[in-house]
Protein backbone atom coordinates (compact mmCIF):
# COMPACT_ATOMS: atom_id res chain seq x y z
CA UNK A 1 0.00 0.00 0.00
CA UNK A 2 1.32 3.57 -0.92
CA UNK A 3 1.50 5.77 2.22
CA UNK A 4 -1.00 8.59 1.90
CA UNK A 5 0.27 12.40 1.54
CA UNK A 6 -0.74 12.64 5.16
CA UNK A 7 1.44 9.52 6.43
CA UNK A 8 4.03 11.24 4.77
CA UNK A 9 3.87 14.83 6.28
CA UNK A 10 3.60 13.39 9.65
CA UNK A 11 6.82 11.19 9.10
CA UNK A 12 8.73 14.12 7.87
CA UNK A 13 7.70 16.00 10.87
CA UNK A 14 8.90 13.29 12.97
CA UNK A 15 12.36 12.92 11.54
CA UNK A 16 12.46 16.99 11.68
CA UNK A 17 10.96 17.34 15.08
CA UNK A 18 13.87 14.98 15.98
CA UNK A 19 16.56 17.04 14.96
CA UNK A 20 15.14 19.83 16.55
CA UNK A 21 15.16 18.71 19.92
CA UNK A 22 18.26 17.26 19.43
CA UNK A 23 19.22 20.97 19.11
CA UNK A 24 17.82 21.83 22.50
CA UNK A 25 19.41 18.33 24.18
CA UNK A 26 22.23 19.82 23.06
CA UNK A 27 21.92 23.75 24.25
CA UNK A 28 20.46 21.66 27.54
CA UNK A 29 24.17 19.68 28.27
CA UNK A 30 26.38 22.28 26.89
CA UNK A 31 24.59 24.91 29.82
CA UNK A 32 24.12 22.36 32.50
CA UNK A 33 28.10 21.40 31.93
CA UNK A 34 29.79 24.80 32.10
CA UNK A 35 27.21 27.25 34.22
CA UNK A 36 25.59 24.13 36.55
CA UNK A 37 28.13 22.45 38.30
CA UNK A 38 29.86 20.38 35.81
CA UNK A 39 27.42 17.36 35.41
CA UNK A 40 25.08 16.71 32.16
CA UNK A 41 21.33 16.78 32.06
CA UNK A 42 21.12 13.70 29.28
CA UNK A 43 24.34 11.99 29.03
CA UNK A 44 23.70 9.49 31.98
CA UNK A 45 27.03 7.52 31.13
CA UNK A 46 29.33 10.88 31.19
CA UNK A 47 27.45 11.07 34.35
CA UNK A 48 28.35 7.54 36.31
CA UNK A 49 32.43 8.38 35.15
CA UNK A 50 32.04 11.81 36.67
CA UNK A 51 30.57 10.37 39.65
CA UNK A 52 33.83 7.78 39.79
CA UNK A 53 35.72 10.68 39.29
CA UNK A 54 33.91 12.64 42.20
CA UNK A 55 34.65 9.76 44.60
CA UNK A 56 38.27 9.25 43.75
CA UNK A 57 39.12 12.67 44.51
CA UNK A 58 36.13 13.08 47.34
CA UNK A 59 34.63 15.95 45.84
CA UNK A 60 31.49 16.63 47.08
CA UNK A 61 30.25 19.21 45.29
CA UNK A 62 30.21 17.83 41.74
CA UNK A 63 28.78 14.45 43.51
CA UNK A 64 26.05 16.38 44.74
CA UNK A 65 25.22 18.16 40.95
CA UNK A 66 25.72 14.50 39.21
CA UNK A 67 23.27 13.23 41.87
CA UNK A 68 20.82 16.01 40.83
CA UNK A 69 21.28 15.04 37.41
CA UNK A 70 20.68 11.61 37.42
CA UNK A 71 17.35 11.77 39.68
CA UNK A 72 16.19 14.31 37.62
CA UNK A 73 16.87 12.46 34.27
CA UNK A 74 15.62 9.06 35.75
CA UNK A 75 12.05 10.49 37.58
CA UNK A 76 11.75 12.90 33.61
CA UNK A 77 11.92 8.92 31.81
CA UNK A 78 9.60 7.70 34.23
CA UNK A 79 7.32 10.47 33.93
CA UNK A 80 7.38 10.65 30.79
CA UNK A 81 6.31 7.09 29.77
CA UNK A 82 3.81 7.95 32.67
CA UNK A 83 2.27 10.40 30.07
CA UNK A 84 3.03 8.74 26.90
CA UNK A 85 2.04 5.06 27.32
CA UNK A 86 3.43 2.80 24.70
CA UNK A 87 3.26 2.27 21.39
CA UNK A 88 0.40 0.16 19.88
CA UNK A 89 -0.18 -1.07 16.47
CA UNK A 90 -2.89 0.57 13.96
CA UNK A 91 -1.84 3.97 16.10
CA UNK A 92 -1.19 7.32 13.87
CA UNK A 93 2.66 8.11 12.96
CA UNK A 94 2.40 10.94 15.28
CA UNK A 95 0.56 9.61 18.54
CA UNK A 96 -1.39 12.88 20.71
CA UNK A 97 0.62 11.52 23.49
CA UNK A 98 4.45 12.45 22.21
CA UNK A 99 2.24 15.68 22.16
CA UNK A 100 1.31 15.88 25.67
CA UNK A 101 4.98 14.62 26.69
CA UNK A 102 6.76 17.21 25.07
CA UNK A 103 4.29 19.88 26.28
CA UNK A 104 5.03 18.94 29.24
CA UNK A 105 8.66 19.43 28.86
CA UNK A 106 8.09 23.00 27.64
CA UNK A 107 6.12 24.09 30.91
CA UNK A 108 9.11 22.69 33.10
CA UNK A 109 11.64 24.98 30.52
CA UNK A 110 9.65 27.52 30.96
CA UNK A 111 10.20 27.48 34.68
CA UNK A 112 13.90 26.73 34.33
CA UNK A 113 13.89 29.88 31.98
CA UNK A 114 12.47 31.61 34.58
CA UNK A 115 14.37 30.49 37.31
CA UNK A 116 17.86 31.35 35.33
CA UNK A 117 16.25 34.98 34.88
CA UNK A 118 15.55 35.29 38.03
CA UNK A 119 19.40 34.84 39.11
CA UNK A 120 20.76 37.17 36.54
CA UNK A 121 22.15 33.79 34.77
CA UNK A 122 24.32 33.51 37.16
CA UNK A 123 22.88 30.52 39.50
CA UNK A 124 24.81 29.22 42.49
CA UNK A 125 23.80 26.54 45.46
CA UNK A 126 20.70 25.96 45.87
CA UNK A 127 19.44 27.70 42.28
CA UNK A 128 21.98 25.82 40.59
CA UNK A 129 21.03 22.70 42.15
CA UNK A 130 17.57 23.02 41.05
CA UNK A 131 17.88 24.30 37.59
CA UNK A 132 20.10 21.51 37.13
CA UNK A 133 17.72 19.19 37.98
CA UNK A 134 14.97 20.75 36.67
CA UNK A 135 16.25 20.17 33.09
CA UNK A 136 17.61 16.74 33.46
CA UNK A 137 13.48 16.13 34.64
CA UNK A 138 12.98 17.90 30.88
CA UNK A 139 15.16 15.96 29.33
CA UNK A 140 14.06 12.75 30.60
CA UNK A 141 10.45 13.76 29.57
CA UNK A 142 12.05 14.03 26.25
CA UNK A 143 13.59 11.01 25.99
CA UNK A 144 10.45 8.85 26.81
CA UNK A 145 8.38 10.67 24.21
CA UNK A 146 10.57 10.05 21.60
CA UNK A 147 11.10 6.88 22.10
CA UNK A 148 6.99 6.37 21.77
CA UNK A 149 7.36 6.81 18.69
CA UNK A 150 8.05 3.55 18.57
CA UNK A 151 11.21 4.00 16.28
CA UNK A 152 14.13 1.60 16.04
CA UNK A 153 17.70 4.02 17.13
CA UNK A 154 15.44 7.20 17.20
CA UNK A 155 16.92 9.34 19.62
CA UNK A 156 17.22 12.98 20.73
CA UNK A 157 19.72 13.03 24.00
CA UNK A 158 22.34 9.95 24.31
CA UNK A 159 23.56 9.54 20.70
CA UNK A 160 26.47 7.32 21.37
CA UNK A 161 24.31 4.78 19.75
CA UNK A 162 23.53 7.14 16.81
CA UNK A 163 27.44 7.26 16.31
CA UNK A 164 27.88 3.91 16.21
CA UNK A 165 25.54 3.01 13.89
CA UNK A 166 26.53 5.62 11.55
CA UNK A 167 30.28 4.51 11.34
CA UNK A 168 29.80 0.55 11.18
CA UNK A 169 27.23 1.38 8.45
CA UNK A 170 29.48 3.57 6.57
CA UNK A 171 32.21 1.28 7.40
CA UNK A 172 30.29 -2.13 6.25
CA UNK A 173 29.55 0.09 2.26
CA UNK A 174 26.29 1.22 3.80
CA UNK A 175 24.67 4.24 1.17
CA UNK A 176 24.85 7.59 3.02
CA UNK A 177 21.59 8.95 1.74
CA UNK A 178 20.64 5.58 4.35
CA UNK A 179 22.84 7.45 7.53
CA UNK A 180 21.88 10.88 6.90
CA UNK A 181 19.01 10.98 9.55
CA UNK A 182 21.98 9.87 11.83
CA UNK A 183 24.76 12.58 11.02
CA UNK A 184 22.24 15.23 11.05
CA UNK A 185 21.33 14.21 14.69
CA UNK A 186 24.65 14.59 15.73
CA UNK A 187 25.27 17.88 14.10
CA UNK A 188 22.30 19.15 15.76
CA UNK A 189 23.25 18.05 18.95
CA UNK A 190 26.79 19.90 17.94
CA UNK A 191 24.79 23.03 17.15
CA UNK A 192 22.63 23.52 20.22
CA UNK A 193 26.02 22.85 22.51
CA UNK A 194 27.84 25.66 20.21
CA UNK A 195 25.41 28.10 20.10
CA UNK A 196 24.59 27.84 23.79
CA UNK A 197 28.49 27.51 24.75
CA UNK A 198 28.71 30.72 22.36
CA UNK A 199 26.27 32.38 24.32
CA UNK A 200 27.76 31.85 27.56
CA UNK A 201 31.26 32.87 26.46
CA UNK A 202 29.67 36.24 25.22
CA UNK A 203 27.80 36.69 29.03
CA UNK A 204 24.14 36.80 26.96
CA UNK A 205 22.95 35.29 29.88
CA UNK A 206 19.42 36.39 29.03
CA UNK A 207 19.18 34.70 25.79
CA UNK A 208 20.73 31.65 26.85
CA UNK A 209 17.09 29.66 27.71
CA UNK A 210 15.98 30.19 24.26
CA UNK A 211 18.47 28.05 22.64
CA UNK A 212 16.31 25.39 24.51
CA UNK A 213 12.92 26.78 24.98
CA UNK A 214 12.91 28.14 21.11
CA UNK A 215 13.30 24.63 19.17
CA UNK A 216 11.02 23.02 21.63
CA UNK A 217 8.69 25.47 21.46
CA UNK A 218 8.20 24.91 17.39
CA UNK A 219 8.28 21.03 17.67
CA UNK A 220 5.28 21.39 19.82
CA UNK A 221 3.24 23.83 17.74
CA UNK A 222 3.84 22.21 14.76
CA UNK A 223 3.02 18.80 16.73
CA UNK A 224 -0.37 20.39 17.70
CA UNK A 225 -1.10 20.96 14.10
CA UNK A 226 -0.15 17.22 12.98
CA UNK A 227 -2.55 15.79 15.60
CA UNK A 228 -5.73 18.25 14.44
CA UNK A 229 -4.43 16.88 10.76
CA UNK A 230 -4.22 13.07 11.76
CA UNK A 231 -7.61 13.28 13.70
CA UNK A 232 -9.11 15.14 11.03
CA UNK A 233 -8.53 12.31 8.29
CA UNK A 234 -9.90 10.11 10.94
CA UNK A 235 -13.02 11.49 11.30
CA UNK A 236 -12.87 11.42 7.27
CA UNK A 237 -12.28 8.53 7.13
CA UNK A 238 -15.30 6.90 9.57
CA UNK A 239 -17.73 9.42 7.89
CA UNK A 240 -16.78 7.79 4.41
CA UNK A 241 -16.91 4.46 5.63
């Protein structure tokens, strides 16, 4: 069967939407690195070899950030498939749930935005603490509404799986119009840590939460509009059968 215009829309929204919070994952890990203590939001595995690091040379304080990181980033995954659910067959290529998962993950940037503005960018012990684990809660969100999408290596936060499948591809003659999905994750991962690391380097302190809040802001619009789209040609659908 030939997918219908529809089907196809809602696919290339996927794979776009996808890159696009891969831009704020990024933005998210590059901030929570240099302005939040030192420990990622998303990369749980940097995370455990900081922590080994943190106990070898009994420093406290970055044990304390990873620790916010990691609870933040494990209660986000279970929260989010809390709100998602999992996938189930005959569902649309956009389910409403990845919807309500990723609107949920605005509202909590929203009050890490506000929180940073409200320290001048400039957040230290118990704001840093909290905005730190405030967006690994995001980002875990994030991660469990992607992955209802039900896709096979679909990810927007730990890529080191999306690297490795690109090179042994590449590596085994693999096309790279097949990859491309891939490599553009990972360069959009690169852009949202440059732009945000850019941004911090310059002191913009103020426009430093849009590098996350804008991209996720779009995804969820244009989300919004897939989902009236789907359910419209579902109500077509039972009105012509």
């Amino acid at each position: 069967m030939t997918p219908s215009g529809d089907h196809l829309v809602a696919c290339r929204l996927r794979d776009a939407a996808a890159l696009t919070l891969a831009v704020t994952s990024g933005a998210t890990d590059a901030i929570s690195f240099l302005a939040l203590g030192g420990a990622f939001t998303s990369v749980m595995t940097g995370n455990l070899v900081l922590l080994g690091v943190s106990l070898g040379h009994t420093d406290s304080g970055l044990a304390r950030q990873i620790g916010a990181a990691v609870v933040g980033y494990v209660a986000g995954c279970a929260l989010g498939a809390r709100i998602t659910g999992t996938p189930v067959d005959g569902e649309p290529v956009w389910p409403p749930a990845v919807t309500r998962g990723l609107a949920v993950e605005a509202g909590l940037f929203v009050m890490y935005a506000a929180g940073w503005w409200a320290v001048g960018g400039r957040p230290g012990g118990a704001a840093e603490v909290g905005l730190l684990g405030l967006s690994a809660l995001a980002l875990g969100i994030q991660s469990a509404s992607v992955r209802r999408f039900g896709v096979t290596g679909l990810s927007t936060t730990y890529l080191t799986g999306t690297l490795t499948t690109l090179v042994i591809r590449l590596a085994n003659g693999g096309r790279f119009r097949n990859v491309a999905r891939n490599l553009l994750l990972l360069l959009a991962l690169l852009a949202g840590a440059a732009v945000a690391a850019a941004l911090l380097a310059l002191h913009a302190f103020a426009l430093v939460p849009l590098v996350q809040l804008t991209p996720l802001g779009v995804v969820v619009v244009a989300a919004s509009a897939t989902v009236a789209r789907q359910e419209r040609g579902q109500r077509r659908g039972v009105g012509g059968g």
